[in-house]
PDB file of N, CA and C in Angstrom:
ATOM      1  N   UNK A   1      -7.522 -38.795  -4.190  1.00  0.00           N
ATOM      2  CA  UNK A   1      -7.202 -38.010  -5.362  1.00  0.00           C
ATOM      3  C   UNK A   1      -5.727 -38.225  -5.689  1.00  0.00           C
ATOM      4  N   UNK A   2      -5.483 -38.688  -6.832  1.00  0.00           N
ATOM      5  CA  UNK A   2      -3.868 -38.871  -7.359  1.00  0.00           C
ATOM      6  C   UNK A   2      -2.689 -37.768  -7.552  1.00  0.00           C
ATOM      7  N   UNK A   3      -2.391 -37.788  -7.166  1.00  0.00           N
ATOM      8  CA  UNK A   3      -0.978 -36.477  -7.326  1.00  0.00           C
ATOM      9  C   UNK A   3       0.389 -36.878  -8.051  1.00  0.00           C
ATOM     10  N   UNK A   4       1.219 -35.734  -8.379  1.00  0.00           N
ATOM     11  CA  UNK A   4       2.241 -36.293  -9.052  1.00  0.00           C
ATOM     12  C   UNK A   4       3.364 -35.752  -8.234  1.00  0.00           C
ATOM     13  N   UNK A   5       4.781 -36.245  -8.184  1.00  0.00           N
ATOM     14  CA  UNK A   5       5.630 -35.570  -7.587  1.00  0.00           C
ATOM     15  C   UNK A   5       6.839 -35.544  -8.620  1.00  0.00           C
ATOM     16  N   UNK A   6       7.106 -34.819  -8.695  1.00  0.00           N
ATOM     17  CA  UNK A   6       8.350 -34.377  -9.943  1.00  0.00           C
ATOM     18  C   UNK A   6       9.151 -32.913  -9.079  1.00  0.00           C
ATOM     19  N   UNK A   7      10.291 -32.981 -10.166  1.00  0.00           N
ATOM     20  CA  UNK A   7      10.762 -31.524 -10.026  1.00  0.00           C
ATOM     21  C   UNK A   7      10.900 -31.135 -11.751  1.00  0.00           C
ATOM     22  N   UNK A   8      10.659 -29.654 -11.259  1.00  0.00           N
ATOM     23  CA  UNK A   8      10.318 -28.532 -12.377  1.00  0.00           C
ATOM     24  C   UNK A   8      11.470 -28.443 -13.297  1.00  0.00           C
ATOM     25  N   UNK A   9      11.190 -28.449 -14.384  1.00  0.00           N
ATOM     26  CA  UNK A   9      12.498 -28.181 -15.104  1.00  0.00           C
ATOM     27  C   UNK A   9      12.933 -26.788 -15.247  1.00  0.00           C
ATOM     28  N   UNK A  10      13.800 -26.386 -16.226  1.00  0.00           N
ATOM     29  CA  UNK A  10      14.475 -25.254 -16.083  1.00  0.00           C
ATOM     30  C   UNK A  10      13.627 -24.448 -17.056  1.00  0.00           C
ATOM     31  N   UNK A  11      13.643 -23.696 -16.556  1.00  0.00           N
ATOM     32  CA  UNK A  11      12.605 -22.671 -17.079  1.00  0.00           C
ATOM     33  C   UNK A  11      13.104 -21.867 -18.581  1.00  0.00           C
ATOM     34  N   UNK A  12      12.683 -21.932 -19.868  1.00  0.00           N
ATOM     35  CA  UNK A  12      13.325 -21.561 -20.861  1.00  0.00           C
ATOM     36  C   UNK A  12      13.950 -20.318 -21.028  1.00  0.00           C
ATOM     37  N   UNK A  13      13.428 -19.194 -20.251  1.00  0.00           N
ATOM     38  CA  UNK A  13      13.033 -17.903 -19.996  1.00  0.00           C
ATOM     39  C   UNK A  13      14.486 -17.338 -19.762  1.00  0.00           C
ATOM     40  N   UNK A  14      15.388 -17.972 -18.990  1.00  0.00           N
ATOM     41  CA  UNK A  14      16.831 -17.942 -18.282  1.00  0.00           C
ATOM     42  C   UNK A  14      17.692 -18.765 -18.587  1.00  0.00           C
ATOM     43  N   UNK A  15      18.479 -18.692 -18.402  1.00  0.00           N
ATOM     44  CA  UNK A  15      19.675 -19.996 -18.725  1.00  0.00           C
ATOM     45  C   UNK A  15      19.954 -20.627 -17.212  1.00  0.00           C
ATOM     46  N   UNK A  16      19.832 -19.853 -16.069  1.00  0.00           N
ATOM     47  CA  UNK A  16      19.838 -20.099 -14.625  1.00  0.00           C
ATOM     48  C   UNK A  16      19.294 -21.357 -14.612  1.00  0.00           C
ATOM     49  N   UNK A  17      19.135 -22.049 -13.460  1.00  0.00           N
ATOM     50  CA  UNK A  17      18.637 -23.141 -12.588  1.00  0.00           C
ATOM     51  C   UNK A  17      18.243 -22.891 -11.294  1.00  0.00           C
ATOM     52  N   UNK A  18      17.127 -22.312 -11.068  1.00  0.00           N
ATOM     53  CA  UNK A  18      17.199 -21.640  -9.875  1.00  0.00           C
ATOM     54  C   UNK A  18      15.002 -22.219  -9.831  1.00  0.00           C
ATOM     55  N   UNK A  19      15.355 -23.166  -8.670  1.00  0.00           N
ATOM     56  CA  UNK A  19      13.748 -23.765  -8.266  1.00  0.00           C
ATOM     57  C   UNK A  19      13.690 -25.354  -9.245  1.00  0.00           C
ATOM     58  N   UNK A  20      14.962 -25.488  -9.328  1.00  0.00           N
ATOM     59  CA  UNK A  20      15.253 -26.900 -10.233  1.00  0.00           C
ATOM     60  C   UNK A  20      15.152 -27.956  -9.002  1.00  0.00           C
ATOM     61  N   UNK A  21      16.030 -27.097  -7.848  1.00  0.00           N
ATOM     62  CA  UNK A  21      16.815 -28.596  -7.278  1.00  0.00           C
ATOM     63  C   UNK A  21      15.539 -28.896  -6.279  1.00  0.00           C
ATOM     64  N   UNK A  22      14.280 -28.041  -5.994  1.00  0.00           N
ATOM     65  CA  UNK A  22      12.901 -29.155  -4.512  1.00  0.00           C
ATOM     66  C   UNK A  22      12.147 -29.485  -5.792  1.00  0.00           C
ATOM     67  N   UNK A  23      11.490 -30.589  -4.993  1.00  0.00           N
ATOM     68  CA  UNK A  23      10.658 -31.332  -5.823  1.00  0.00           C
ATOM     69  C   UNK A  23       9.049 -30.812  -5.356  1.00  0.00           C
ATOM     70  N   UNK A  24       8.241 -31.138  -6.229  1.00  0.00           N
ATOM     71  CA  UNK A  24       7.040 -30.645  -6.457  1.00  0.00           C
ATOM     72  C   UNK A  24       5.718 -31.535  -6.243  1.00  0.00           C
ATOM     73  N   UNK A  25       4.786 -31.677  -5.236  1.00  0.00           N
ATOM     74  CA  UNK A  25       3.456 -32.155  -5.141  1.00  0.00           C
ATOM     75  C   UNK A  25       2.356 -31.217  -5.805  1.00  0.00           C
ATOM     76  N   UNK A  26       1.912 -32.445  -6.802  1.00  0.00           N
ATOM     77  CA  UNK A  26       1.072 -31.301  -7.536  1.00  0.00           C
ATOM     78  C   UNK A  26      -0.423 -32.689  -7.594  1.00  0.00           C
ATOM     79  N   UNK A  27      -1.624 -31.599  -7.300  1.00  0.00           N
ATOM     80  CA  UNK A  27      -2.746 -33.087  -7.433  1.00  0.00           C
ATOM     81  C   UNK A  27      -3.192 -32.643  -9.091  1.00  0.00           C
ATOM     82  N   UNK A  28      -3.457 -34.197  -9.538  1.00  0.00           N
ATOM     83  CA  UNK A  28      -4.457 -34.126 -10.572  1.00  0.00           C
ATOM     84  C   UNK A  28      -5.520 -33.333 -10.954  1.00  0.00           C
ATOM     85  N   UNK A  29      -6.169 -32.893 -11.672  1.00  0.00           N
ATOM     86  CA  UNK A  29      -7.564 -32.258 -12.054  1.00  0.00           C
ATOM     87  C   UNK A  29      -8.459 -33.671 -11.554  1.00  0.00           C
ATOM     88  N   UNK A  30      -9.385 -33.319 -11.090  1.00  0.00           N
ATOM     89  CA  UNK A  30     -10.547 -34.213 -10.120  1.00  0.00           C
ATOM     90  C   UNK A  30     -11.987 -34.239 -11.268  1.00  0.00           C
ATOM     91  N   UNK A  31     -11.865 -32.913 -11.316  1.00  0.00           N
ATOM     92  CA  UNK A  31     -13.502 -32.389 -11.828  1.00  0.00           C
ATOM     93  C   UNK A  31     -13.242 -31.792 -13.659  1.00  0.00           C
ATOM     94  N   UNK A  32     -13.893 -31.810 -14.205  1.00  0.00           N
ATOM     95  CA  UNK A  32     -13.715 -30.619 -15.314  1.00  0.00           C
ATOM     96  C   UNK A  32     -13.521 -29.346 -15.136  1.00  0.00           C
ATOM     97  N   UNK A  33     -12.896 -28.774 -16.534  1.00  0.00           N
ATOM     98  CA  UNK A  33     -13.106 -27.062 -16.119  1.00  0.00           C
ATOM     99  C   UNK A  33     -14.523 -26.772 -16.987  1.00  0.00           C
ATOM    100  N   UNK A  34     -15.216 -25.603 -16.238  1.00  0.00           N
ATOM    101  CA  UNK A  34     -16.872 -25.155 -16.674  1.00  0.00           C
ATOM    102  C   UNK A  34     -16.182 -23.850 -17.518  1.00  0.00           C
ATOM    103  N   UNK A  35     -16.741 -23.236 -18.356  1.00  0.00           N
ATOM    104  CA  UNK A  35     -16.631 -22.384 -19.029  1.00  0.00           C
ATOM    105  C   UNK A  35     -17.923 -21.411 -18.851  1.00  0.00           C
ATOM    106  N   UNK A  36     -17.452 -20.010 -18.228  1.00  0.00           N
ATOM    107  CA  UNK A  36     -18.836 -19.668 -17.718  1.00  0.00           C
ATOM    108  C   UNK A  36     -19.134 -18.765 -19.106  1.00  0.00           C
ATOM    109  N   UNK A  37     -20.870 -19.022 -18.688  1.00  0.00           N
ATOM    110  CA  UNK A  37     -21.512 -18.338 -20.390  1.00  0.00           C
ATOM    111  C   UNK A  37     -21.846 -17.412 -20.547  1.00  0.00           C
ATOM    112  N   UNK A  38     -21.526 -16.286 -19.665  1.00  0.00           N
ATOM    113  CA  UNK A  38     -21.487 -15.126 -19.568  1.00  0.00           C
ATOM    114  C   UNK A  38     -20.016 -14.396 -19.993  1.00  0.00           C
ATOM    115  N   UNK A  39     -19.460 -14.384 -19.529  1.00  0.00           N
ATOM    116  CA  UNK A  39     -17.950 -13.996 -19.115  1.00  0.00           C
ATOM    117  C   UNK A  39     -16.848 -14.698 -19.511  1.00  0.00           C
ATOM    118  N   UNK A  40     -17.480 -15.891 -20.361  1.00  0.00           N
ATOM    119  CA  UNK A  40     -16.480 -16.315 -21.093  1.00  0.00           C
ATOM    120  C   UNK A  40     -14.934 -17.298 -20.082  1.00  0.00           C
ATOM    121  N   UNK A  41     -15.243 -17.035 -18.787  1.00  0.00           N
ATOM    122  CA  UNK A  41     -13.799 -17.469 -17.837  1.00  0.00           C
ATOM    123  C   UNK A  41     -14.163 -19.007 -17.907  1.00  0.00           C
ATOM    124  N   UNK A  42     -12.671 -19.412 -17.473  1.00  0.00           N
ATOM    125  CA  UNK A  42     -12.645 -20.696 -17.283  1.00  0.00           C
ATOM    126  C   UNK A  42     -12.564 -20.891 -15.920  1.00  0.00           C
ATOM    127  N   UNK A  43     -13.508 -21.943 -15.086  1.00  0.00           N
ATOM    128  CA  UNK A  43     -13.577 -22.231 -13.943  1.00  0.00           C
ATOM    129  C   UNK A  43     -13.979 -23.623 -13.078  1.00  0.00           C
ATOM    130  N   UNK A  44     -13.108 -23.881 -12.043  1.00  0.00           N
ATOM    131  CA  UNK A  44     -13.710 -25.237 -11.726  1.00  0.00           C
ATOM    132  C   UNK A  44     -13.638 -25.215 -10.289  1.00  0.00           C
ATOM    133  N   UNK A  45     -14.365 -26.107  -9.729  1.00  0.00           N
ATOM    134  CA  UNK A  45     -14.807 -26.004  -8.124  1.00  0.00           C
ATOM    135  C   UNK A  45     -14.043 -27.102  -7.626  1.00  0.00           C
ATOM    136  N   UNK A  46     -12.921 -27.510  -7.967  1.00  0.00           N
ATOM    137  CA  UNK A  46     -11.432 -28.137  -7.830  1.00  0.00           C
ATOM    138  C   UNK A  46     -10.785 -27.336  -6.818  1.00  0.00           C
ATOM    139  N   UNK A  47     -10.449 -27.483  -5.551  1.00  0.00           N
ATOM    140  CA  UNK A  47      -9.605 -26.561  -4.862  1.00  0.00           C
ATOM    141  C   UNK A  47      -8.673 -27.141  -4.639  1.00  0.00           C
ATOM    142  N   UNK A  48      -7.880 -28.685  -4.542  1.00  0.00           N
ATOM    143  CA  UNK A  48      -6.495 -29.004  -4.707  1.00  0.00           C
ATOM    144  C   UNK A  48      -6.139 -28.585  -6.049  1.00  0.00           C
ATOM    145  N   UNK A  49      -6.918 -28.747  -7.134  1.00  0.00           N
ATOM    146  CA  UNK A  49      -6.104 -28.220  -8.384  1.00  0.00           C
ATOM    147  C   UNK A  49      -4.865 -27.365  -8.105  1.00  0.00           C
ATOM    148  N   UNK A  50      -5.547 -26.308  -7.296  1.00  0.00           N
ATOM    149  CA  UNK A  50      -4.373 -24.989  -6.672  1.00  0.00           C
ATOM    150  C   UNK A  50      -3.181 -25.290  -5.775  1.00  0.00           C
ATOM    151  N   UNK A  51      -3.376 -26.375  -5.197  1.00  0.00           N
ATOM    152  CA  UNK A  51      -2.163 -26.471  -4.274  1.00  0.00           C
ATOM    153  C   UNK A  51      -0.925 -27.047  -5.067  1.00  0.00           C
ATOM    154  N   UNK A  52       0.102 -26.226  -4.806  1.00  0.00           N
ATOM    155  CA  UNK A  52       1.436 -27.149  -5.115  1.00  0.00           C
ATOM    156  C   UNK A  52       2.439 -27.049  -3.961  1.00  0.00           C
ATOM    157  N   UNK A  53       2.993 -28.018  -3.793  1.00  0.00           N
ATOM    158  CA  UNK A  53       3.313 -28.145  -2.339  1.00  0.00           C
ATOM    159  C   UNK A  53       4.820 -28.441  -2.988  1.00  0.00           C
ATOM    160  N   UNK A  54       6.046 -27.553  -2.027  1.00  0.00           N
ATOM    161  CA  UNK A  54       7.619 -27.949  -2.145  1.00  0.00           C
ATOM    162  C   UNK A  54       8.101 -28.401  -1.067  1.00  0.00           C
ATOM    163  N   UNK A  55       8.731 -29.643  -2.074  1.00  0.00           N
ATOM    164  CA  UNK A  55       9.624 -30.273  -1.133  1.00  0.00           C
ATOM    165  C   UNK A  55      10.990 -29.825  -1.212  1.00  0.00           C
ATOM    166  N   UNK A  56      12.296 -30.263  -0.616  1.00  0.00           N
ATOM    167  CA  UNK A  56      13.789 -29.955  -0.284  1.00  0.00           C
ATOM    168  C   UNK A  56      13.811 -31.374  -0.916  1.00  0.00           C
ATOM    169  N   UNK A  57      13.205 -32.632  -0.616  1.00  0.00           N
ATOM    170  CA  UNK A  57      13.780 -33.667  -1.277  1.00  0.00           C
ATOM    171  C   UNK A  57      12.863 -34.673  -1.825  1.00  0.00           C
ATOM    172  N   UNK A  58      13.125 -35.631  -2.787  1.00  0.00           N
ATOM    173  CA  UNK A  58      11.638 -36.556  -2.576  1.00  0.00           C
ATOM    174  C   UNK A  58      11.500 -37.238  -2.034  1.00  0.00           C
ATOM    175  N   UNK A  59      12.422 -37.714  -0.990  1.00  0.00           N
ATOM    176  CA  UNK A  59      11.997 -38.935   0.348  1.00  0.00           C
ATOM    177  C   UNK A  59      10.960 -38.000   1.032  1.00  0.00           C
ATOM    178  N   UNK A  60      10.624 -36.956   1.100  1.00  0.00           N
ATOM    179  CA  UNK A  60       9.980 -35.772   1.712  1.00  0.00           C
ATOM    180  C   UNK A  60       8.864 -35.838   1.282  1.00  0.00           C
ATOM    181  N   UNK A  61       9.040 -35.662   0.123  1.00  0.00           N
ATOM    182  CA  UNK A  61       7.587 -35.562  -1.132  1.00  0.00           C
ATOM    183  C   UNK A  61       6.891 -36.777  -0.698  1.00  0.00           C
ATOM    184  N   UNK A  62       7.482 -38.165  -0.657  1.00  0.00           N
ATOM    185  CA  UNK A  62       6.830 -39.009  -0.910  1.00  0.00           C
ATOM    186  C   UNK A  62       6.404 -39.583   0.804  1.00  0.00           C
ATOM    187  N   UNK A  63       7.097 -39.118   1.242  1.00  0.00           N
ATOM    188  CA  UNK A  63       6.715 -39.187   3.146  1.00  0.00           C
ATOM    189  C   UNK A  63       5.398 -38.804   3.298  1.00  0.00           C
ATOM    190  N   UNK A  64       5.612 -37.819   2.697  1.00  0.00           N
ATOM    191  CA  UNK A  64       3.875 -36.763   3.247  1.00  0.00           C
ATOM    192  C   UNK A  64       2.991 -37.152   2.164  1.00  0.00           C
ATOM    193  N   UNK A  65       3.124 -37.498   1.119  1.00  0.00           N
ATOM    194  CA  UNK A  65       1.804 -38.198   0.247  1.00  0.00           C
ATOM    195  C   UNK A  65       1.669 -39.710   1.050  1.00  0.00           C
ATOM    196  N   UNK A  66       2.683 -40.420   1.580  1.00  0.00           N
ATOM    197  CA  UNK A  66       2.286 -41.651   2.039  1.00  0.00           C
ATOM    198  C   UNK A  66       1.455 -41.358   3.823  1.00  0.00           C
ATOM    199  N   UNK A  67       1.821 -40.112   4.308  1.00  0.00           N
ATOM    200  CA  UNK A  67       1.196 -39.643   5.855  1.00  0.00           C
ATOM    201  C   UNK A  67      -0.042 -39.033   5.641  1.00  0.00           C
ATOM    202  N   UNK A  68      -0.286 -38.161   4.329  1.00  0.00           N
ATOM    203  CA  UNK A  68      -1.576 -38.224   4.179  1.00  0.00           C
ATOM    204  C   UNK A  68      -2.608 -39.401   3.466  1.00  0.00           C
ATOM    205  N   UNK A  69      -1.863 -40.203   3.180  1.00  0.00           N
ATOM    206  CA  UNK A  69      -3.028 -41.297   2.203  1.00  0.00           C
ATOM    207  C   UNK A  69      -3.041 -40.727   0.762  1.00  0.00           C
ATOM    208  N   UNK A  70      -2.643 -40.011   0.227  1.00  0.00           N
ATOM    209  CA  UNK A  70      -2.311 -39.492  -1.071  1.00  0.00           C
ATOM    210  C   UNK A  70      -2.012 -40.481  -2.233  1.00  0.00           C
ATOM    211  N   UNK A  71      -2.593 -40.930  -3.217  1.00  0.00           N
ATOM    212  CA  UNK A  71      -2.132 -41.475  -3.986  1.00  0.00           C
ATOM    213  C   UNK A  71      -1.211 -41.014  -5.031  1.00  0.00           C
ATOM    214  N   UNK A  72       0.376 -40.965  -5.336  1.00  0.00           N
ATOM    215  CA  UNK A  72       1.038 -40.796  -6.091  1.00  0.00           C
ATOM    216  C   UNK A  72       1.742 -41.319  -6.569  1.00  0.00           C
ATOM    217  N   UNK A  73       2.531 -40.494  -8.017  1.00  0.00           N
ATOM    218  CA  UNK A  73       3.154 -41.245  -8.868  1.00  0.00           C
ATOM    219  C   UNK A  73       4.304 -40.204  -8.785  1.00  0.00           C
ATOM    220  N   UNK A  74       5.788 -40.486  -9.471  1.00  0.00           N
ATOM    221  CA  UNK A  74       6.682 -40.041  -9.414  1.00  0.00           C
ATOM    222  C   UNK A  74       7.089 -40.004 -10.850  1.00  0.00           C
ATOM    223  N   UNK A  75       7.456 -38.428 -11.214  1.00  0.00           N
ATOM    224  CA  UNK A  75       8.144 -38.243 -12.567  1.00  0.00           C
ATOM    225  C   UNK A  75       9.377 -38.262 -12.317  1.00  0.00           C
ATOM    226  N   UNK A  76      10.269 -39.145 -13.083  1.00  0.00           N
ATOM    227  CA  UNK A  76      11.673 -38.711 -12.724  1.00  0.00           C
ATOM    228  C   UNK A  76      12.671 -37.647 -13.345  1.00  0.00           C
ATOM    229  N   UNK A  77      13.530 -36.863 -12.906  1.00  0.00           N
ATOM    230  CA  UNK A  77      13.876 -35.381 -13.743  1.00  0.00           C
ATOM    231  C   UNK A  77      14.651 -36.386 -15.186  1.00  0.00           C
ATOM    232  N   UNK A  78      14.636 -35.383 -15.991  1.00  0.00           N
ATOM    233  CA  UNK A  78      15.268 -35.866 -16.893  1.00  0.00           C
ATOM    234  C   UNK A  78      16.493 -35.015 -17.331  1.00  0.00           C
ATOM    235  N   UNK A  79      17.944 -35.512 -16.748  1.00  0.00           N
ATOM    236  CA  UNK A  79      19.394 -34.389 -16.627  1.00  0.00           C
ATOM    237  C   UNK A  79      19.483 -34.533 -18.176  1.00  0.00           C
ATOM    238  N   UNK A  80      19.895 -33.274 -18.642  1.00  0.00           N
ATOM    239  CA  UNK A  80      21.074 -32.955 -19.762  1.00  0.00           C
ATOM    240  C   UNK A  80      22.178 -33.812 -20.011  1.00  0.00           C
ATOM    241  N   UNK A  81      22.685 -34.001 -20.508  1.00  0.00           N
ATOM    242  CA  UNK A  81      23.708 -34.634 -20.673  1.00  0.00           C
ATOM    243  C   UNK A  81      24.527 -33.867 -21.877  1.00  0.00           C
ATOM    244  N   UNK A  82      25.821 -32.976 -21.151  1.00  0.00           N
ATOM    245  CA  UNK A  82      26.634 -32.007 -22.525  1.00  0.00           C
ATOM    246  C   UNK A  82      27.663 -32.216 -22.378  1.00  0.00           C
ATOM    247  N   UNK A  83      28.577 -32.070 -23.150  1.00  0.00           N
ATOM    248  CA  UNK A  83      30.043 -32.302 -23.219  1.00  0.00           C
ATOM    249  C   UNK A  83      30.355 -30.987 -22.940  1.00  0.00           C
ATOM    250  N   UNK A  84      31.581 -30.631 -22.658  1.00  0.00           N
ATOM    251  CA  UNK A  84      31.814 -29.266 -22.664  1.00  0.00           C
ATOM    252  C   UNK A  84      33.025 -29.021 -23.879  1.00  0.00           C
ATOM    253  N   UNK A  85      32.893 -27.873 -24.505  1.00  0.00           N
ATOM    254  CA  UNK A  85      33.909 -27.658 -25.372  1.00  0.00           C
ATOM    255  C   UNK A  85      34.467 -26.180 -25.250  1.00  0.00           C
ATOM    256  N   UNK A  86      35.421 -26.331 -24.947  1.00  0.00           N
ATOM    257  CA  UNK A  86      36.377 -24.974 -25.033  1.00  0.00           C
ATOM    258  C   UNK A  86      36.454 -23.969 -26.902  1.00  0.00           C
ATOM    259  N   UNK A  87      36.350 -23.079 -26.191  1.00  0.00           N
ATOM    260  CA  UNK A  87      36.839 -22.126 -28.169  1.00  0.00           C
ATOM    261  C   UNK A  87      37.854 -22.692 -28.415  1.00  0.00           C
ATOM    262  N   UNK A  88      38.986 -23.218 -27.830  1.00  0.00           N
ATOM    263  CA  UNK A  88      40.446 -23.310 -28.494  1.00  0.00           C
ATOM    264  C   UNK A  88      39.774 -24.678 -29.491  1.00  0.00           C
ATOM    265  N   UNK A  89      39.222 -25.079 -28.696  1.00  0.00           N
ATOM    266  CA  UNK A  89      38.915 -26.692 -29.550  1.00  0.00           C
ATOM    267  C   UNK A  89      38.588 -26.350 -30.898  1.00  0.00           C
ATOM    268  N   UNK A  90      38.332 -25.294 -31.236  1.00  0.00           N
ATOM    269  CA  UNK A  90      37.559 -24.770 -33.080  1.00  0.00           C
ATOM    270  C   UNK A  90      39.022 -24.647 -33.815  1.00  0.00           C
ATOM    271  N   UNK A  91      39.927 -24.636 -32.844  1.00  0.00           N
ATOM    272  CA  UNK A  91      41.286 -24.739 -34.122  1.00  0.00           C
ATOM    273  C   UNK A  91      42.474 -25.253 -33.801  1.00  0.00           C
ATOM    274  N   UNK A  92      41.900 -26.752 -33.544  1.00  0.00           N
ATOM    275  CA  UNK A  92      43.121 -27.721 -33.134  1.00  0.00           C
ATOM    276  C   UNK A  92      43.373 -28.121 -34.631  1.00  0.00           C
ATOM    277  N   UNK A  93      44.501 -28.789 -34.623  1.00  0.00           N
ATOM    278  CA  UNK A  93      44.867 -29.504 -36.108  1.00  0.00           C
ATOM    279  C   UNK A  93      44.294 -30.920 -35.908  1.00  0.00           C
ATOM    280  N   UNK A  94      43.998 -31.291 -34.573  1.00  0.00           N
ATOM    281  CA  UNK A  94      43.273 -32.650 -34.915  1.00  0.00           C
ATOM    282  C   UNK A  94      42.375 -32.636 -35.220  1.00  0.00           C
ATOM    283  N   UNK A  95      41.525 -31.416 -35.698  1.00  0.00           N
ATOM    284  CA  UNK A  95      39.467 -31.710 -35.696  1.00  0.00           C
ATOM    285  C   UNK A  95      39.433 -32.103 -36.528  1.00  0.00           C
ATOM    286  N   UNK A  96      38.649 -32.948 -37.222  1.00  0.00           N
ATOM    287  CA  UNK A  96      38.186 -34.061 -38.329  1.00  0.00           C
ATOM    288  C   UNK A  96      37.194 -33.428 -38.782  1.00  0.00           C
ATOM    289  N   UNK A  97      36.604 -32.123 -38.853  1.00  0.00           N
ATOM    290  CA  UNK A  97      35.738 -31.762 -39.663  1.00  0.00           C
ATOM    291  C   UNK A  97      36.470 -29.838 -39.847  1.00  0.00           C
ATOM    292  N   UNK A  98      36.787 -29.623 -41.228  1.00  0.00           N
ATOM    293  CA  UNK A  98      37.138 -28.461 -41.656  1.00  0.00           C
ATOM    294  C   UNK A  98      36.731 -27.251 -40.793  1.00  0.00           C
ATOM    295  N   UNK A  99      37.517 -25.947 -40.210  1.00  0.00           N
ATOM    296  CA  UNK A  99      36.939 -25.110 -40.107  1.00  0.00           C
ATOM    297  C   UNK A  99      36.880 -24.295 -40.712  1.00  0.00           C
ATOM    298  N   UNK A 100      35.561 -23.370 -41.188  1.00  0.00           N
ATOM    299  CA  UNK A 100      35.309 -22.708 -42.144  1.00  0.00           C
ATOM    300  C   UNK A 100      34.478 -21.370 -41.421  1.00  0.00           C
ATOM    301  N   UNK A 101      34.603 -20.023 -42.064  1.00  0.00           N
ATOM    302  CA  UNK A 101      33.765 -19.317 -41.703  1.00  0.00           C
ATOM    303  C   UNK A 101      32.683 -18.840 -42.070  1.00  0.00           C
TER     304      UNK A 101
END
């Protein structure tokens, strides 16, 4: 069964980073989900679906998918990239674009 190993991004919810930095074993869906016709729930007889397994690093992640026989793939995180800008910077005489309120 194929699995993926990534780490989680930042959660929109917070501005924090907190469960960013272990990485994540997560398996594929195997089976479909059944829709029961009574009750309307969604359900599948998938029991790795449920597992997500944390790692501290991905030499880790990928240790134990290669010790169990695990077939996986690796997402790689994708960093931010921001400049930082100070308030004073909104009223230098060098800014090249007007400030206005």
């Amino acid at each position: 069964m194929p699995a993926k190993i990534y780490r989680p991004a930042k959660t929109a919810m917070q501005s924090g980073k907190a469960k960013t930095h272990k990485w994540v074993l997560e398996f594929d869906q195997e089976r479909p989900r059944v829709i029961d016709s009574i009750m309307g729930y969604t359900g599948s007889g998938d029991m790795r679906q449920q597992l997500k397994l944390v790692f501290d690093s991905r030499e880790l992640a990928e240790a134990y998918a290669k010790r169990e026989g695990i077939d996986y793939r690796v997402i790689e995180p994708k960093d931010a990239t921001r400049k930082s800008v100070s308030y004073s910077d909104n009223f230098k005489y060098t800014r090249t674009q007007p400030w206005t309120h």
